[in-house]
Protein backbone atom coordinates (compact mmCIF):
# COMPACT_ATOMS: atom_id res chain seq x y z
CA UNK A 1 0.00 0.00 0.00
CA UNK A 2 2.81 2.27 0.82
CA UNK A 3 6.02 1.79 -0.30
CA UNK A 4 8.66 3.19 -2.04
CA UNK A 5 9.04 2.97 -5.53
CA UNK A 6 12.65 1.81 -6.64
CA UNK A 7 14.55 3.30 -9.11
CA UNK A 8 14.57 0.37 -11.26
CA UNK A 9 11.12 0.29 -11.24
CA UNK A 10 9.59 1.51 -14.39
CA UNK A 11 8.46 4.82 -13.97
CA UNK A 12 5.43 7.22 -15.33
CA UNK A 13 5.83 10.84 -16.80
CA UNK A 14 5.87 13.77 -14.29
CA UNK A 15 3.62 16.72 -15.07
CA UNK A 16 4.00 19.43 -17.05
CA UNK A 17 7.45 21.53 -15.39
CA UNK A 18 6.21 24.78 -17.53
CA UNK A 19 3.90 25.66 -13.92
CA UNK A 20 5.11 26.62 -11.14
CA UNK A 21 6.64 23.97 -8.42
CA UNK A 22 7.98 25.49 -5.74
CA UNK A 23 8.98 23.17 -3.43
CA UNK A 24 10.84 20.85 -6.41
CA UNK A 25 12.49 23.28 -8.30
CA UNK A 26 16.13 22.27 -7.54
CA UNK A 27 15.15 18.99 -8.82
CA UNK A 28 13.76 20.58 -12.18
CA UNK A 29 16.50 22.10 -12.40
CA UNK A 30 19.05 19.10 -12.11
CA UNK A 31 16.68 17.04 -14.70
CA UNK A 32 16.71 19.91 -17.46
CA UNK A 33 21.06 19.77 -16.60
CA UNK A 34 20.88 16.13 -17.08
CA UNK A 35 19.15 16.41 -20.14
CA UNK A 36 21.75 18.68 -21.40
CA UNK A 37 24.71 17.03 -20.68
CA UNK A 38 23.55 13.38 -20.85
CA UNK A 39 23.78 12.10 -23.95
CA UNK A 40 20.73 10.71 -25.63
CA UNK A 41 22.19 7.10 -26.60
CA UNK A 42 22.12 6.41 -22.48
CA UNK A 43 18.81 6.25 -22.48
CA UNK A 44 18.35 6.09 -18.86
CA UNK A 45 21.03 8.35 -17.64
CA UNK A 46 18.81 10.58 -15.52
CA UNK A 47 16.72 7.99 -14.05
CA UNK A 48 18.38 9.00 -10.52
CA UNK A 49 17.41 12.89 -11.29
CA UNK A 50 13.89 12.03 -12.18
CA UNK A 51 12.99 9.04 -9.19
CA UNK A 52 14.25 12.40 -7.26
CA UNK A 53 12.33 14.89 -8.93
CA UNK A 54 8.72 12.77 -8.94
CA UNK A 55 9.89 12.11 -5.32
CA UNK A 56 9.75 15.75 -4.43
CA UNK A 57 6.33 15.98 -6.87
CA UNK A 58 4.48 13.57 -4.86
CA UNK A 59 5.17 15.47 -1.66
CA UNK A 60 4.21 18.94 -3.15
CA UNK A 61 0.97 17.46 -4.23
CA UNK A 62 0.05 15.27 -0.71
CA UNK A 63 0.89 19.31 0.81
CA UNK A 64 -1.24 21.36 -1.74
CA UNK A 65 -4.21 19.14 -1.64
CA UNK A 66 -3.86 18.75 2.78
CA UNK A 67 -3.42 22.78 2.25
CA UNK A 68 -6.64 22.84 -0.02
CA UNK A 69 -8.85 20.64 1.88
CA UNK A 70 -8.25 21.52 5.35
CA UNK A 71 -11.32 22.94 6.24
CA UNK A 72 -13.27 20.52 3.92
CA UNK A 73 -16.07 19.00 6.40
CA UNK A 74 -16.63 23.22 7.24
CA UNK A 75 -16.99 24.21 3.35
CA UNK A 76 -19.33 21.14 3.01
CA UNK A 77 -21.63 21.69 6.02
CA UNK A 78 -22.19 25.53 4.69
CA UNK A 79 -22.63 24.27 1.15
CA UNK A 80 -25.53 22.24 2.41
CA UNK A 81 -27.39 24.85 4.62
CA UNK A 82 -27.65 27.19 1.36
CA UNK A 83 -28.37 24.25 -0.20
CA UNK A 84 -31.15 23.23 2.11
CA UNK A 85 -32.24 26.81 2.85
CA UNK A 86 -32.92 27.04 -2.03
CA UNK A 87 -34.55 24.12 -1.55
CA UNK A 88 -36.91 24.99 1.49
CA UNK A 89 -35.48 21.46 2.67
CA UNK A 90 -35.29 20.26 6.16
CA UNK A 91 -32.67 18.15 5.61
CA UNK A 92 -29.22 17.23 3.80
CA UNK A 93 -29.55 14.55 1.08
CA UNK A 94 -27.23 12.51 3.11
CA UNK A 95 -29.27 12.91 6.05
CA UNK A 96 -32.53 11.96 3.88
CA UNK A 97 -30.27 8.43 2.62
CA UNK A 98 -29.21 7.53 6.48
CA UNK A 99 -32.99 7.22 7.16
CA UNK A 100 -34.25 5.42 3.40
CA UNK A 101 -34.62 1.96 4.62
CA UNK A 102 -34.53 0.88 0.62
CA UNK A 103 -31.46 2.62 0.62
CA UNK A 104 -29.98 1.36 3.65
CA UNK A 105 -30.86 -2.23 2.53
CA UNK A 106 -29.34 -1.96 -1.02
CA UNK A 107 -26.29 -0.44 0.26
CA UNK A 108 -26.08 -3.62 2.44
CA UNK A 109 -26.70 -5.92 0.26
CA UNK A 110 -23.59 -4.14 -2.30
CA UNK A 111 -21.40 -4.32 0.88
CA UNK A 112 -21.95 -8.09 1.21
CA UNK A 113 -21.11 -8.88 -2.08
């Protein structure tokens, strides 16, 4: 579930490096070197650089998103009162599925499967 990817593993692309990445961009910078001074016959000459690089990716992105959704369960519970206030509802669709018995079952019944 979660381990470490070697560096022999094969590895995907990384995403586009013409935005902004602030946290990585010592590592952009070392993979655009190795580009330019590796020669193109070795084709996996900057293997090391780019393991590195999506390294330093993956950890920008698990910040950004815990940075984005911090306050999720906050932004959700306000979305809903608007929600239920346009509607003239008494309660949150999730609220209205805890207490469908049909629902309830059939969820159930896809959980024992």
């Amino acid at each position: 579930a979660n381990r470490s990817r070697s560096i022999d593993e094969q590895a995907t692309m990384h995403p586009p490096l013409d935005r902004p990445h602030p946290d990585c961009q010592a590592q952009i910078s070392d993979l655009h070197e190795c580009h330019a001074t590796t020669s193109k016959l070795k084709f996996w000459g900057c293997n090391r650089v780019k393991f590195l690089l999506d390294e330093c990716l993956k950890a920008e992105k698990k910040r950004l998103l815990a940075e984005m959704n911090k306050d999720y369960e906050a932004k959700r519970a306000a979305e809903d009162d608007v929600f239920r206030k346009a509607m003239g509802k008494e309660m949150s669709f999730e609220e209205y599925l805890q207490q469908d018995k049909d629902y309830q079952a059939a969820r159930k019944k896809s959980d024992e499967r």
